[in-house]
N, C-alpha and C. Protein backbone atom coordinates (compact mmCIF):
# COMPACT_ATOMS: atom_id res chain seq x y z
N UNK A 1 165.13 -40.14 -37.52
CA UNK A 1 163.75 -39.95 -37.92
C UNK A 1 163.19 -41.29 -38.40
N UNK A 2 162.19 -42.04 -37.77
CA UNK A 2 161.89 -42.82 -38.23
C UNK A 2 160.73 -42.71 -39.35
N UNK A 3 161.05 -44.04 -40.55
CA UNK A 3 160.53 -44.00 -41.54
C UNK A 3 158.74 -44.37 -41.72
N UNK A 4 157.85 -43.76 -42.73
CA UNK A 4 156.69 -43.90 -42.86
C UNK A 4 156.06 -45.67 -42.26
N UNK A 5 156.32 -46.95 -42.53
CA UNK A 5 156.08 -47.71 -42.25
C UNK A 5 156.38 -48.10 -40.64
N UNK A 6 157.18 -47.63 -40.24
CA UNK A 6 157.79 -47.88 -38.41
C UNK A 6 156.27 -46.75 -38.29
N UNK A 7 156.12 -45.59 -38.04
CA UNK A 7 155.50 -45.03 -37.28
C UNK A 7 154.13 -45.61 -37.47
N UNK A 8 153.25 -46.06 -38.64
CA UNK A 8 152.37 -47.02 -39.08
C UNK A 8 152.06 -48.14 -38.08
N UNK A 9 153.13 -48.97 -37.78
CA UNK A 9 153.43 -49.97 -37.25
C UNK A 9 153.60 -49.40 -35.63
N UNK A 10 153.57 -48.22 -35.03
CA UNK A 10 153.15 -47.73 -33.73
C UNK A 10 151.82 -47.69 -33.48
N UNK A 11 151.27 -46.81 -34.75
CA UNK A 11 150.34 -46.74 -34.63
C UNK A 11 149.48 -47.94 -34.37
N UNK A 12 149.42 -49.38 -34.98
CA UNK A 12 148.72 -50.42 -34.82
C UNK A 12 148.69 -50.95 -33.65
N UNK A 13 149.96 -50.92 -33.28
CA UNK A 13 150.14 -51.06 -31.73
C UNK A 13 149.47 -50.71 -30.68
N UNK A 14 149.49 -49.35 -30.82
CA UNK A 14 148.93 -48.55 -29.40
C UNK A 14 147.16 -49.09 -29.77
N UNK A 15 146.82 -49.45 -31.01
CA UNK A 15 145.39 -49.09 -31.05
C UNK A 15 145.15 -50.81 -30.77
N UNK A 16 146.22 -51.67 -30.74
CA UNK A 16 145.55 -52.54 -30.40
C UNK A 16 145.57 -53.13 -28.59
N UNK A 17 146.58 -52.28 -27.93
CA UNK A 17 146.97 -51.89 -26.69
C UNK A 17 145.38 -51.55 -25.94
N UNK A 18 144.48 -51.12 -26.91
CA UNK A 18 143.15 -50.42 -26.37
C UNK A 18 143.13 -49.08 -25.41
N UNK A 19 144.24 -47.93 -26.47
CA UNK A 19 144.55 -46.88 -25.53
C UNK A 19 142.92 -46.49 -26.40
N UNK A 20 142.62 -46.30 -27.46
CA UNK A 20 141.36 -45.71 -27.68
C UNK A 20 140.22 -46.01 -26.92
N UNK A 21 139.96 -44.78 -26.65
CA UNK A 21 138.51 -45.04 -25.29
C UNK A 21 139.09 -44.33 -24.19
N UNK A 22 140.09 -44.51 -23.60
CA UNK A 22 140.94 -43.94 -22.45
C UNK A 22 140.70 -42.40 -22.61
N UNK A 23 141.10 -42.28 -20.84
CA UNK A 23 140.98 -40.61 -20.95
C UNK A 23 142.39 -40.30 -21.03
N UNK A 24 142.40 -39.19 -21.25
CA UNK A 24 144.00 -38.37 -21.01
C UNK A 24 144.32 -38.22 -19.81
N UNK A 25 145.38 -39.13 -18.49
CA UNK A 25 145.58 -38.04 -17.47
C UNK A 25 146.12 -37.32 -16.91
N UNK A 26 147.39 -36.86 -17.73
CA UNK A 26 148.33 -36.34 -17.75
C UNK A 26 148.84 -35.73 -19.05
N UNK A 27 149.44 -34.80 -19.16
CA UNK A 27 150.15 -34.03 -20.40
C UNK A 27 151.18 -33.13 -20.21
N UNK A 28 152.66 -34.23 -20.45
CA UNK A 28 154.00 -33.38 -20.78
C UNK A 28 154.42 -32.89 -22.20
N UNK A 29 154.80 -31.62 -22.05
CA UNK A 29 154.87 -30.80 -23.66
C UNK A 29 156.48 -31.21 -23.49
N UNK A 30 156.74 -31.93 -24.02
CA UNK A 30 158.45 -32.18 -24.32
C UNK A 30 159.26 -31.00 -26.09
N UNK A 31 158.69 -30.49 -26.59
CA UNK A 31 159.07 -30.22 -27.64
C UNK A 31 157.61 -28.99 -27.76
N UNK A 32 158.11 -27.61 -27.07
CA UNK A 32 157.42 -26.65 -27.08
C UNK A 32 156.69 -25.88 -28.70
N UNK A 33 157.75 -25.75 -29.14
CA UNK A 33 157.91 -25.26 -30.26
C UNK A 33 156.74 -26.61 -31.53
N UNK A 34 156.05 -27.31 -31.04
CA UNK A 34 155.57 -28.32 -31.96
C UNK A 34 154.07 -27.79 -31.67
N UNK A 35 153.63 -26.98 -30.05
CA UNK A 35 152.74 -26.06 -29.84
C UNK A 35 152.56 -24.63 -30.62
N UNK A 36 153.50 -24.42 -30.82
CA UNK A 36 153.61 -22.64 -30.56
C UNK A 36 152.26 -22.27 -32.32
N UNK A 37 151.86 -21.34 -31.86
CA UNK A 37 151.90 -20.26 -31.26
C UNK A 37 151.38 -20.47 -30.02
N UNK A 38 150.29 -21.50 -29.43
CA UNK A 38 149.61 -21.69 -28.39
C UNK A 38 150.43 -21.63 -27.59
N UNK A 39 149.76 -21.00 -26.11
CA UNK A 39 150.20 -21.41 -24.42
C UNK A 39 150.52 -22.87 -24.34
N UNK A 40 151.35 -23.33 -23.99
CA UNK A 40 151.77 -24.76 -23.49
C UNK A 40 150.86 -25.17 -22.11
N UNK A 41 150.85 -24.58 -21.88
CA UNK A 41 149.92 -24.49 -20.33
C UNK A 41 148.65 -24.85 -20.57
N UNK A 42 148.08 -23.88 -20.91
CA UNK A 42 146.65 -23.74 -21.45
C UNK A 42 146.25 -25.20 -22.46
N UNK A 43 147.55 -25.28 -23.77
CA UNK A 43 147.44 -26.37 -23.80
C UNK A 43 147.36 -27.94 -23.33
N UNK A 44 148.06 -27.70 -22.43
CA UNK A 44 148.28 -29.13 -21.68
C UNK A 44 146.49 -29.28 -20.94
N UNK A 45 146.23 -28.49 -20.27
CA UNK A 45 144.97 -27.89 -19.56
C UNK A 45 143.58 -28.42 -20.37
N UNK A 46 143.69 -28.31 -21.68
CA UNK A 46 142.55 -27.82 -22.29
C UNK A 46 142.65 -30.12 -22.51
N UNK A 47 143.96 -30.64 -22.71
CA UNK A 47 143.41 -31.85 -23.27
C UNK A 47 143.44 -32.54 -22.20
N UNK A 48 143.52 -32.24 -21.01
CA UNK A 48 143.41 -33.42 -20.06
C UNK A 48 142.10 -34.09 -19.50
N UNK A 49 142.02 -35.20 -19.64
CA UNK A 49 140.59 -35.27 -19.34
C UNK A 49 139.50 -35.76 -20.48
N UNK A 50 140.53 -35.30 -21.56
CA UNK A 50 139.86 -35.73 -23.01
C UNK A 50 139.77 -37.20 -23.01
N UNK A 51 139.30 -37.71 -24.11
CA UNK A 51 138.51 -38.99 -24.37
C UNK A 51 139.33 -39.10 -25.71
N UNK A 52 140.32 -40.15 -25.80
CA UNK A 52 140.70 -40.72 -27.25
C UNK A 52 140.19 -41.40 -27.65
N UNK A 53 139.69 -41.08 -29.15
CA UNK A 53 138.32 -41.46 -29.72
C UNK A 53 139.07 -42.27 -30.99
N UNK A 54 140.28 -42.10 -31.61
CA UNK A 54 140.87 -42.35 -32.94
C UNK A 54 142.03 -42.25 -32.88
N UNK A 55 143.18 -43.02 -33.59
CA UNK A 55 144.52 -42.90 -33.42
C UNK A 55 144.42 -42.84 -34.91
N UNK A 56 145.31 -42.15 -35.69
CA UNK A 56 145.92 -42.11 -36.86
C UNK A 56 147.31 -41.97 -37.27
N UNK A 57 147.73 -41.74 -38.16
CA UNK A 57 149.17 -40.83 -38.52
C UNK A 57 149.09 -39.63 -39.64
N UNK A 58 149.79 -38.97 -39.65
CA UNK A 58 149.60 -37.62 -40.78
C UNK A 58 151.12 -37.81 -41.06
N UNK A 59 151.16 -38.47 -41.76
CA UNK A 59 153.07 -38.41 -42.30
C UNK A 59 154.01 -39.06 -41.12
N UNK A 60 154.57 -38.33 -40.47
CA UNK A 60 155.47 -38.81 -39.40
C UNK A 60 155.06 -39.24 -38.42
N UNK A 61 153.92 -37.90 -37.84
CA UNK A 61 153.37 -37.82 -37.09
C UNK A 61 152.02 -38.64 -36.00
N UNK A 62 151.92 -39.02 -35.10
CA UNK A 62 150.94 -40.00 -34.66
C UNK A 62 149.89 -39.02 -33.80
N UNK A 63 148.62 -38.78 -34.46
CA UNK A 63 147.68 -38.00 -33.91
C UNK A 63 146.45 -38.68 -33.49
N UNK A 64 146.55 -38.49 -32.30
CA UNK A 64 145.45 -38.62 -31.18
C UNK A 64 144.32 -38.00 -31.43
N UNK A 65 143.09 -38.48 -31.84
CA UNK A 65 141.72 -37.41 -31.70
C UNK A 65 140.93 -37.76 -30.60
């Protein structure tokens, strides 16, 4: 599990990579259960195509808006 400052330090990365702005064009659910209760399907479906507007982190986690 990597620690609070490593995932930080992804995060700066990708945002200086200039993935923000990009569309989504593809979406593999590797770790179902990080969806659930939602359709995986439906999920994958609903973000493709989306527009990443913001990169952040929530604890571990690296969230895409």
């Amino acid at each position: 599990m990597p620690e609070l400052p490593e995932v930080q330090t992804v995060v700066n990365e990708i945002k200086k990579q200039k993935l923000v702005g990009e569309k989504i064009k593809d979406v593999e659910i590797l770790v179902p259960s990080l969806v659930a209760p939602l359709d995986t399907a439906a999920f994958a479906k609903a973000l493709k195509g989306r527009k990443i507007t913001d990169l952040s982190r929530r604890a571990k986690y690296i969230v895409a808006t």
